[in-house]
N, C-alpha and C. Protein backbone atom coordinates (compact mmCIF):
# COMPACT_ATOMS: atom_id res chain seq x y z
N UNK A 1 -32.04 -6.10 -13.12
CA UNK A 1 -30.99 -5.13 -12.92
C UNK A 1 -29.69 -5.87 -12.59
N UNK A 2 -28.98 -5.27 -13.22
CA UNK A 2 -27.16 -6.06 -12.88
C UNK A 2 -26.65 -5.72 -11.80
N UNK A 3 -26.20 -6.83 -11.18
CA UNK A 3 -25.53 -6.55 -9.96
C UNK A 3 -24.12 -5.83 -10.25
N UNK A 4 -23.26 -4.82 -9.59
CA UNK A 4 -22.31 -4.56 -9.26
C UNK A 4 -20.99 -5.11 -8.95
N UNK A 5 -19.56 -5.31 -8.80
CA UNK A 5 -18.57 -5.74 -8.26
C UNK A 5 -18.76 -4.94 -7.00
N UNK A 6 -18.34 -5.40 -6.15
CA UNK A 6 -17.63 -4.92 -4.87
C UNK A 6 -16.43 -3.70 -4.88
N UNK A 7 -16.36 -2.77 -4.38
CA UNK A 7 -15.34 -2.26 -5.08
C UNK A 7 -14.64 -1.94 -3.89
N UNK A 8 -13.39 -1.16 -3.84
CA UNK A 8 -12.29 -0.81 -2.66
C UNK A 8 -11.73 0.46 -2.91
N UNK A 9 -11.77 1.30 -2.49
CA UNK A 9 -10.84 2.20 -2.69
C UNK A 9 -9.91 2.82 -1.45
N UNK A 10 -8.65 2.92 -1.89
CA UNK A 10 -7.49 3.18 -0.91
C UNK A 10 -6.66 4.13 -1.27
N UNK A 11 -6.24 5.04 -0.57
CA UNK A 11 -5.77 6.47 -0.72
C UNK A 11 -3.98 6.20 0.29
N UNK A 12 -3.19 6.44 -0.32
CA UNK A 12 -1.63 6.12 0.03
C UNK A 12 -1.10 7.58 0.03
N UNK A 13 -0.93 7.84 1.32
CA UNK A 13 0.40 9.48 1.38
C UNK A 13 2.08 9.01 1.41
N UNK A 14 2.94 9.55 0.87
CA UNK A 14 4.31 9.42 0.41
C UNK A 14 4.43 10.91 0.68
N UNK A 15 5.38 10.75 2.15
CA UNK A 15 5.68 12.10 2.65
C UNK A 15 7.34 11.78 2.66
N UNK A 16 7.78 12.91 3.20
CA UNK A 16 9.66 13.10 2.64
C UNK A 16 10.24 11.95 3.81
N UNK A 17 9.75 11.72 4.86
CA UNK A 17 9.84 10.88 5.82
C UNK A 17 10.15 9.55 5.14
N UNK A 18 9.10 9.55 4.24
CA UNK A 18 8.91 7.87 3.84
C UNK A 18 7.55 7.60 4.32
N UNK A 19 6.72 8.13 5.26
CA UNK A 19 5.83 7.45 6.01
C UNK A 19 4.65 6.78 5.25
N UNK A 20 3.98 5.91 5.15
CA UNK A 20 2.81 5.57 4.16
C UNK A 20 2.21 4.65 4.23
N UNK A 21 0.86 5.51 4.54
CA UNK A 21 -0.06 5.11 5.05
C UNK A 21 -1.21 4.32 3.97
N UNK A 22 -2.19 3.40 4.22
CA UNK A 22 -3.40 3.35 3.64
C UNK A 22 -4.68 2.91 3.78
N UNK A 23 -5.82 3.96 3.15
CA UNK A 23 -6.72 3.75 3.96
C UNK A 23 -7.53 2.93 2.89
N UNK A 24 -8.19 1.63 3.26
CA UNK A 24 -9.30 0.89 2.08
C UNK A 24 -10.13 0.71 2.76
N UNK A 25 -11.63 1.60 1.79
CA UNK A 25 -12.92 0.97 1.72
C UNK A 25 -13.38 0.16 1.40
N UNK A 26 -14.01 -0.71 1.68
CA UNK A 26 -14.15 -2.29 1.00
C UNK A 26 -15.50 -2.28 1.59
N UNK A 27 -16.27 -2.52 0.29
CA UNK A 27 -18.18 -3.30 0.32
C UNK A 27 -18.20 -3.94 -0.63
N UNK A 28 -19.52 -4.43 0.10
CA UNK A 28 -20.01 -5.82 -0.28
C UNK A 28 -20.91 -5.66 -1.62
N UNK A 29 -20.74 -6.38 -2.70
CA UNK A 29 -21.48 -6.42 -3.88
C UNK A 29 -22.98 -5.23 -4.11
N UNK A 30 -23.08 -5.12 -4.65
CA UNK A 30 -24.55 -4.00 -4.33
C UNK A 30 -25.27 -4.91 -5.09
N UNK A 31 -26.95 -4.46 -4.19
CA UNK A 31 -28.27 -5.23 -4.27
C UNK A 31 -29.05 -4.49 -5.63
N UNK A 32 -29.64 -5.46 -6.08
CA UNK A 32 -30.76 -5.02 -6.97
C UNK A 32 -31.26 -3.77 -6.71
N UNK A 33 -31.47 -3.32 -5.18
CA UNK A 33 -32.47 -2.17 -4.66
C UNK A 33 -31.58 -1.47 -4.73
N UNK A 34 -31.93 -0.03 -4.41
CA UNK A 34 -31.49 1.44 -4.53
C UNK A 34 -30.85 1.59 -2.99
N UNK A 35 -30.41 0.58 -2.16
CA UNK A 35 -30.29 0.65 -0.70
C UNK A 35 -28.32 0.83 -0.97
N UNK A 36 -27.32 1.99 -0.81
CA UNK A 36 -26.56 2.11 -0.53
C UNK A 36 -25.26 0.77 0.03
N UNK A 37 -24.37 0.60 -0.91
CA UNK A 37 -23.49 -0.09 -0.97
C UNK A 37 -22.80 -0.36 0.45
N UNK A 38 -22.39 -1.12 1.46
CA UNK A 38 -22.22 -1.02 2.94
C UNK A 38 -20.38 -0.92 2.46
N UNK A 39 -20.06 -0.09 3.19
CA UNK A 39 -18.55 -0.29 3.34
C UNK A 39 -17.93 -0.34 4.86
N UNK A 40 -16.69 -0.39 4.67
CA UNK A 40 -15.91 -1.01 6.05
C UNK A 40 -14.45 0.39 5.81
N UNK A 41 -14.37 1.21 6.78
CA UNK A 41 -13.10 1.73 6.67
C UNK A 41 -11.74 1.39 7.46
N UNK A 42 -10.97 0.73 6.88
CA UNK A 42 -9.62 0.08 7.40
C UNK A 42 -8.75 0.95 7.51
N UNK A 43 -7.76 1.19 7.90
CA UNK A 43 -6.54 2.20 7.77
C UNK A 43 -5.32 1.57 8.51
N UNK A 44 -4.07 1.33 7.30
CA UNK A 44 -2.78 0.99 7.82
C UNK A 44 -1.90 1.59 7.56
N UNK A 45 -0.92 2.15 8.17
CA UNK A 45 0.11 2.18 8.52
C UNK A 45 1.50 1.79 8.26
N UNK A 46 2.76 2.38 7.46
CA UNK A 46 3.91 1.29 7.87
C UNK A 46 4.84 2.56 7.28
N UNK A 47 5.91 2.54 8.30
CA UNK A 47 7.14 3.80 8.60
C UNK A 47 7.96 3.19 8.35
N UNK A 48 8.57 3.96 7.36
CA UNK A 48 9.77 3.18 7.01
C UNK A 48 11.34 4.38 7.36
N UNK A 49 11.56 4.18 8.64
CA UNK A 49 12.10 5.00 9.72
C UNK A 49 13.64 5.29 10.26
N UNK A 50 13.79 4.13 9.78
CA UNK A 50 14.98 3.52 9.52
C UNK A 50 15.93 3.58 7.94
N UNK A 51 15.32 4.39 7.33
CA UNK A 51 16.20 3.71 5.55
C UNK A 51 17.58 4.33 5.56
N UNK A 52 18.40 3.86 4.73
CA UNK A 52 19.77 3.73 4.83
C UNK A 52 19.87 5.61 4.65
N UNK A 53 20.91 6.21 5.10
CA UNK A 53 21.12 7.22 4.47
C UNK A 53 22.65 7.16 3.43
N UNK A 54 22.73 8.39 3.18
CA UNK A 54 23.92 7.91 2.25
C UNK A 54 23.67 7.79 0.86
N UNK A 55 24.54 7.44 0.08
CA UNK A 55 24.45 7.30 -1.32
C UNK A 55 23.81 5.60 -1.31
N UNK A 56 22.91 5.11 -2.04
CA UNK A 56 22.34 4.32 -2.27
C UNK A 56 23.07 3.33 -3.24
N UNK A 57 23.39 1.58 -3.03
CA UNK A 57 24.05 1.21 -4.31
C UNK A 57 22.56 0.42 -4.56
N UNK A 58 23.05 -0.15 -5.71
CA UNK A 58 22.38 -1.63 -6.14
C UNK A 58 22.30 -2.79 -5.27
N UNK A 59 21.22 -3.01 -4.71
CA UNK A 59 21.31 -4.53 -3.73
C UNK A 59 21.21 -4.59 -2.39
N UNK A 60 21.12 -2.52 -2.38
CA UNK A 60 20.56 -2.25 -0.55
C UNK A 60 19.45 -2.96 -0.20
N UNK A 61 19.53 -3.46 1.14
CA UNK A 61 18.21 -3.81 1.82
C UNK A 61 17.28 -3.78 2.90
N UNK A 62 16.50 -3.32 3.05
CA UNK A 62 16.06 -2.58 4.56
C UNK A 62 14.37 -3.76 4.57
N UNK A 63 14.34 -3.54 6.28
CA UNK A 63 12.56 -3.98 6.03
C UNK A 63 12.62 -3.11 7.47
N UNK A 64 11.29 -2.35 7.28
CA UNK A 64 10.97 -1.46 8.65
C UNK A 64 9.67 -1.59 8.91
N UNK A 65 9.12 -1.76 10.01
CA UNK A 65 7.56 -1.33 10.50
C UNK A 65 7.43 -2.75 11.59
N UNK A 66 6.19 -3.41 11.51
CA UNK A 66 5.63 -4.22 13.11
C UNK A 66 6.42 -5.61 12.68
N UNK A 67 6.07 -6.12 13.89
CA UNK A 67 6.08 -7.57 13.82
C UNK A 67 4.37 -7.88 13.99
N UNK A 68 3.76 -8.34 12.90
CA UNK A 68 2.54 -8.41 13.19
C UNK A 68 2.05 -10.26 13.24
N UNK A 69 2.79 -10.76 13.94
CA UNK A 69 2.23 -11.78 15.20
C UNK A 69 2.35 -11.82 15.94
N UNK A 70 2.76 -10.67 16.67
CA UNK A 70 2.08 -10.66 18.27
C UNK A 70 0.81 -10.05 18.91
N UNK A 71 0.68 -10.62 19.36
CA UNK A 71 -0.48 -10.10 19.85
C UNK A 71 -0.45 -8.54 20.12
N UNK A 72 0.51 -7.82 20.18
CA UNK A 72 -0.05 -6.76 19.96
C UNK A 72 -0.02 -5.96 18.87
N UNK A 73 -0.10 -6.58 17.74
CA UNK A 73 0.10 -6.14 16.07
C UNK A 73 -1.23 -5.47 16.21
N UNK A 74 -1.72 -4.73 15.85
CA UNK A 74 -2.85 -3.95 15.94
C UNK A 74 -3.47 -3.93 14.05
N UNK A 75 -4.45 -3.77 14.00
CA UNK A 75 -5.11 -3.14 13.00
C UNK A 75 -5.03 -2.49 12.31
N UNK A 76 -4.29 -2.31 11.07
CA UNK A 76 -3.65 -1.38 10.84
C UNK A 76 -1.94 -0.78 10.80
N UNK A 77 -1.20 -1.92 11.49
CA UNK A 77 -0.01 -1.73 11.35
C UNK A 77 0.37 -2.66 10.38
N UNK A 78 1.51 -2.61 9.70
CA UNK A 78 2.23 -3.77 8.07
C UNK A 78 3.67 -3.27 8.52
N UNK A 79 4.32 -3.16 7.71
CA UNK A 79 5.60 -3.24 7.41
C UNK A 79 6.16 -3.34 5.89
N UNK A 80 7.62 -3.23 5.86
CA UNK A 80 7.90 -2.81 4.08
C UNK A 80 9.26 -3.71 4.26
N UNK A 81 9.23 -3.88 2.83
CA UNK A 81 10.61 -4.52 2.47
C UNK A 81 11.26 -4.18 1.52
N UNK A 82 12.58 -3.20 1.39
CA UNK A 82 12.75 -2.55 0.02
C UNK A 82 13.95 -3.04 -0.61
N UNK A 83 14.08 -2.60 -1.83
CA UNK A 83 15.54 -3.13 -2.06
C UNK A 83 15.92 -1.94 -3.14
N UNK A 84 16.98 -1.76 -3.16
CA UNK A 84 17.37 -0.59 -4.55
C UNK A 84 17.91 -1.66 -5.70
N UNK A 85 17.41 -1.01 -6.32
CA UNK A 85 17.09 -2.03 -7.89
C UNK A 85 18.64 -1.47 -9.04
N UNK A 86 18.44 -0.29 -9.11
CA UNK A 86 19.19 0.49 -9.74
C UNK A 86 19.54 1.78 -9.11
N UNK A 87 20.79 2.46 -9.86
CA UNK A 87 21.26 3.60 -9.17
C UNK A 87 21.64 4.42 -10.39
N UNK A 88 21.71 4.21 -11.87
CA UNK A 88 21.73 5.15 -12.73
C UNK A 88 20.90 4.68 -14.36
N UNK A 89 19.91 6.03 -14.55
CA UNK A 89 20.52 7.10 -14.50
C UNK A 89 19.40 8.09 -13.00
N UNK A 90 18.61 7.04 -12.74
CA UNK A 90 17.65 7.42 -11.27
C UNK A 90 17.96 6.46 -10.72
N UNK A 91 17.05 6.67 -9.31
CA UNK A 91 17.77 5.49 -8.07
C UNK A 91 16.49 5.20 -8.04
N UNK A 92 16.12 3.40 -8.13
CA UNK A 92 15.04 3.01 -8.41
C UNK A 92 14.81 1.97 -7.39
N UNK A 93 13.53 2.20 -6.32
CA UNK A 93 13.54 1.50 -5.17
C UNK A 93 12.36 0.56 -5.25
N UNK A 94 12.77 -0.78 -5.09
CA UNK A 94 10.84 -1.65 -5.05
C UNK A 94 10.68 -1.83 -4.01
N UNK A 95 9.59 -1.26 -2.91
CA UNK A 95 9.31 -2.13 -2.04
C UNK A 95 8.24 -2.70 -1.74
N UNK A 96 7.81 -3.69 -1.05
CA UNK A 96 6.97 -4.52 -0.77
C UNK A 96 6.13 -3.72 0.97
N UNK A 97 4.79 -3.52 0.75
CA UNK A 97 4.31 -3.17 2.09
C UNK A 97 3.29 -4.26 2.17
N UNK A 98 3.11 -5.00 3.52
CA UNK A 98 2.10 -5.74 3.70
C UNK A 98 1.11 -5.43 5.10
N UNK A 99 0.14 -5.30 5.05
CA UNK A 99 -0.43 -4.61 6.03
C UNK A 99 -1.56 -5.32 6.79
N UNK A 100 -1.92 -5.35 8.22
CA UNK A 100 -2.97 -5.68 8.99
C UNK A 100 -4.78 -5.27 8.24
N UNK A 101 -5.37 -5.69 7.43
CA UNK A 101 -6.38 -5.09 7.71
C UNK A 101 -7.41 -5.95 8.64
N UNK A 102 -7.15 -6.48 9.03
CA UNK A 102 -8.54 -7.33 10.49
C UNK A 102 -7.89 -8.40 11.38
N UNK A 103 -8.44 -8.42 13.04
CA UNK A 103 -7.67 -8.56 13.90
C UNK A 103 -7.68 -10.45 13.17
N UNK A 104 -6.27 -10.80 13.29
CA UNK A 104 -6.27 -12.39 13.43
C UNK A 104 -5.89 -12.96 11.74
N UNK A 105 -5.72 -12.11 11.01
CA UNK A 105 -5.33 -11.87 9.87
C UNK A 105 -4.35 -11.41 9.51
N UNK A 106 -3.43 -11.03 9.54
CA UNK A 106 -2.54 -9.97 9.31
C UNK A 106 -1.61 -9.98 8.10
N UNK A 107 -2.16 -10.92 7.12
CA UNK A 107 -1.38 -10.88 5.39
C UNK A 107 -2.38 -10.35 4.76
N UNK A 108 -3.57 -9.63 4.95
CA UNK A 108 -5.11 -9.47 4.39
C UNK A 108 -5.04 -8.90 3.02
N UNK A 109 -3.61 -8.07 2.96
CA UNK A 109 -3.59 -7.69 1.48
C UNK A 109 -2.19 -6.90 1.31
N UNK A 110 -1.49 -7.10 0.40
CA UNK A 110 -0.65 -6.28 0.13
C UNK A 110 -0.38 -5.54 -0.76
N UNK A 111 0.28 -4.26 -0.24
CA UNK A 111 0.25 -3.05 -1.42
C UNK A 111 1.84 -3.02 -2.24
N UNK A 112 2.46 -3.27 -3.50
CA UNK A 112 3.10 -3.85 -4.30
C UNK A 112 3.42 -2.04 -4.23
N UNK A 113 4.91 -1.64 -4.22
CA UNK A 113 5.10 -0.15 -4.37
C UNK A 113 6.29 -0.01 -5.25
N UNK A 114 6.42 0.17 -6.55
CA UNK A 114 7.66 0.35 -7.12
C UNK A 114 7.67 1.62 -7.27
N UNK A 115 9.26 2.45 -6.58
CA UNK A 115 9.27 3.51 -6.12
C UNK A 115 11.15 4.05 -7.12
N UNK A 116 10.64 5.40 -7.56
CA UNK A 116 11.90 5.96 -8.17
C UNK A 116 12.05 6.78 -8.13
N UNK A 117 12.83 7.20 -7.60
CA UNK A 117 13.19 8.92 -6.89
C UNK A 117 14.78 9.31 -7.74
N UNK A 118 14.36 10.80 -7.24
CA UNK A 118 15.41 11.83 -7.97
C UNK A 118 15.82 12.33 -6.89
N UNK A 119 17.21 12.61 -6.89
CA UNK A 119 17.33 13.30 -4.95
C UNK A 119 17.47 14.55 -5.23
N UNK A 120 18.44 14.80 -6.51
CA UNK A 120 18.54 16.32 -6.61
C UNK A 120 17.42 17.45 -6.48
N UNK A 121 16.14 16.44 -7.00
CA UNK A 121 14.70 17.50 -7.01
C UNK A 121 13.71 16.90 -6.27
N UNK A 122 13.88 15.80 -5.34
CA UNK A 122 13.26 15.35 -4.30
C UNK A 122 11.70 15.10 -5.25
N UNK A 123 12.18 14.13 -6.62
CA UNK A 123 11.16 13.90 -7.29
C UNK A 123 10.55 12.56 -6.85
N UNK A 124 9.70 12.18 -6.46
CA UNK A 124 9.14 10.75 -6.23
C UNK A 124 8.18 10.12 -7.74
N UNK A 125 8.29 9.30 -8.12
CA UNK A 125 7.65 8.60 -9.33
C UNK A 125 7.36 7.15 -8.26
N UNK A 126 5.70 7.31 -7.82
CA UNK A 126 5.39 5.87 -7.61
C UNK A 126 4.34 5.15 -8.28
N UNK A 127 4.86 3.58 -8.60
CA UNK A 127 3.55 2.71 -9.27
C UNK A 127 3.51 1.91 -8.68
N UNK A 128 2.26 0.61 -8.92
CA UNK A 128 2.18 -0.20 -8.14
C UNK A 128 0.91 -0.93 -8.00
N UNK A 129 0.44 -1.67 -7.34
CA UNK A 129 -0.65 -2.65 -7.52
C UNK A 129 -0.60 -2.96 -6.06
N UNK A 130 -2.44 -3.32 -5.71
CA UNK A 130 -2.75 -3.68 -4.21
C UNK A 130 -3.20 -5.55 -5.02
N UNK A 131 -2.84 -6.30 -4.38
CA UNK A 131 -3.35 -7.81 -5.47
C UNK A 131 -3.73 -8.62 -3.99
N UNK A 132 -4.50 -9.72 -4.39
CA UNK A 132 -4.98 -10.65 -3.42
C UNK A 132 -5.09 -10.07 -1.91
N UNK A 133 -5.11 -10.67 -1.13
CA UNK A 133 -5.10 -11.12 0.30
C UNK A 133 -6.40 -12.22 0.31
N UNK A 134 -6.63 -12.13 1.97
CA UNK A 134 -7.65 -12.57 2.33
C UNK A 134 -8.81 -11.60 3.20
N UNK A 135 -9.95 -11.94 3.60
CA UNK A 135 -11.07 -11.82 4.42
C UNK A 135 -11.40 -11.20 3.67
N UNK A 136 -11.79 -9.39 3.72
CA UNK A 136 -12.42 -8.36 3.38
C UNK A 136 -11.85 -7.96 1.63
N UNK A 137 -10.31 -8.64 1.74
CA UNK A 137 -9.89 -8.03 0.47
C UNK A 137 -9.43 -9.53 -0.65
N UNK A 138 -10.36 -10.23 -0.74
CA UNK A 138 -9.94 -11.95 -1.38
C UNK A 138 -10.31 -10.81 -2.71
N UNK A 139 -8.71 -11.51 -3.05
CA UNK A 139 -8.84 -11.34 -4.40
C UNK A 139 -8.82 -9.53 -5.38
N UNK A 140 -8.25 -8.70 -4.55
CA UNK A 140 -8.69 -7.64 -4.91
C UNK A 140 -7.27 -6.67 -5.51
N UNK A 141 -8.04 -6.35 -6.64
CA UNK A 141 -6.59 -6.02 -7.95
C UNK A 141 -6.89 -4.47 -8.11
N UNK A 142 -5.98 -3.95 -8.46
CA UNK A 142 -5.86 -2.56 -8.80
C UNK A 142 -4.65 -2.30 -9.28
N UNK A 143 -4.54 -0.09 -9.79
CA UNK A 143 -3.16 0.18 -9.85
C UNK A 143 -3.22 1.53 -9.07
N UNK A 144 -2.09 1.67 -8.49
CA UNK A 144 -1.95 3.32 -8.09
C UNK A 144 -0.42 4.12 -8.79
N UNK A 145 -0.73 5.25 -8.66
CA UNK A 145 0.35 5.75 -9.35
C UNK A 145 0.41 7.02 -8.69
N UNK A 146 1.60 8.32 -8.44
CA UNK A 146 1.87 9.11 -8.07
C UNK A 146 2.98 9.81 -8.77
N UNK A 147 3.00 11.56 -8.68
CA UNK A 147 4.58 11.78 -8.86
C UNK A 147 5.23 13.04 -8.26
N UNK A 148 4.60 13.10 -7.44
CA UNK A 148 5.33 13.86 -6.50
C UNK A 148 5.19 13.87 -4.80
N UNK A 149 6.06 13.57 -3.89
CA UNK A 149 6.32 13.42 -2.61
C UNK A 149 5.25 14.13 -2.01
N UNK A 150 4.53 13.29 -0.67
CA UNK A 150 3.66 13.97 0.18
C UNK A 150 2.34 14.09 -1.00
N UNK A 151 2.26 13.68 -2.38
CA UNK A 151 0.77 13.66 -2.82
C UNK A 151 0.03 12.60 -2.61
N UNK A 152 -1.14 12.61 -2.58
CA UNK A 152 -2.05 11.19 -2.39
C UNK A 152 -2.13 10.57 -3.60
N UNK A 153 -2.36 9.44 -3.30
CA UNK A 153 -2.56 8.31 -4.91
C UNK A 153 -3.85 7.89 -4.52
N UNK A 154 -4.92 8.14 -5.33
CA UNK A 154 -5.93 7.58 -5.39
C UNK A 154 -6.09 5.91 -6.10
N UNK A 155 -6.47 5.27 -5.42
CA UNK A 155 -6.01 3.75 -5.59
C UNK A 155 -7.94 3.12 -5.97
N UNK A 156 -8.45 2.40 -6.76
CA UNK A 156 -9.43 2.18 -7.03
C UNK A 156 -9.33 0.56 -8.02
N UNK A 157 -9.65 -0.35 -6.76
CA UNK A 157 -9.47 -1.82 -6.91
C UNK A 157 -10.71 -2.24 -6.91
N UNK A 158 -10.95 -4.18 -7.59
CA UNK A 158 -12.13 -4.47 -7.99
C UNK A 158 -11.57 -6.10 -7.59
N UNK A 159 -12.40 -6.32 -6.22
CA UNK A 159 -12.02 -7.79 -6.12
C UNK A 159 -12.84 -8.49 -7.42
N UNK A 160 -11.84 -9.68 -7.49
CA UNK A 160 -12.72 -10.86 -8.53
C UNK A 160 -12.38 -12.25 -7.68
């Protein structure tokens, strides 16, 4: 019988706030036997609380959420780094979230978010990729996609 990949899956909310969160399951390869795949549930965090208001140009730059080397970076907290890319004929935002998933770790994986919004209709268009880290998530690729504010993106990655 063929063994399995390991698989991950992570669920991202994009609320009007900005706030966005994510949660990844991550197990370990599955056994020959019929014995249930073991997973681990992580959940991070990163508010982006602070973003500019105002009309947006080309070349804005914000980073909001922890400082996660201190000791009290917790489990679960990351942070974002955005930049506005473009401003017509949409305002097109990339940012970078990198997040805590296990204590003593805290680059374990990052979630890649290219983000393009409409303000007039408070349209959100997000894509994006969770790629590498380390410990629980070495090596682990995916895509997520969304298009409208406050919906979940079902995210379904396959370390190699």
């Amino acid at each position: 019988m063929q063994q399995h990949p390991a698989r991950a899956r992570a669920t991202v909310l994009l609320g009007a706030s900005l706030a966005c969160a994510a949660t990844a399951l991550v197990g370990a390869p599955a056994a020959a036997s019929a014995e249930p795949t073991p997973t681990r549930t992580i959940v991070a965090t990163v508010t982006q609380g602070t973003r500019p208001t105002g009309a947006p140009h080309a070349g804005d730059h914000w980073v909001n959420g922890y400082d996660l080397t201190t000791d009290q970076a917790a489990v679960g907290t990351g942070y974002s780094t955005c930049d506005v890319i473009t401003v017509q004929p949409r305002v097109a935002i990339s940012c970078s979230y990198t997040l805590r998933f296990a204590a003593g770790d805290p680059n374990a994986g990052d979630l890649l978010v290219a983000e393009t919004h409409t303000t007039a209709a408070n349209d959100w268009t997000t894509m994006g990729a969770m790629i590498g880290g380390t410990g629980n998530v070495t090596g682990l690729i995916g895509q997520i996609e969304v298009h409208r504010a406050g919906a979940a993106i079902s995210f379904v990655g396959i370390p190699h």
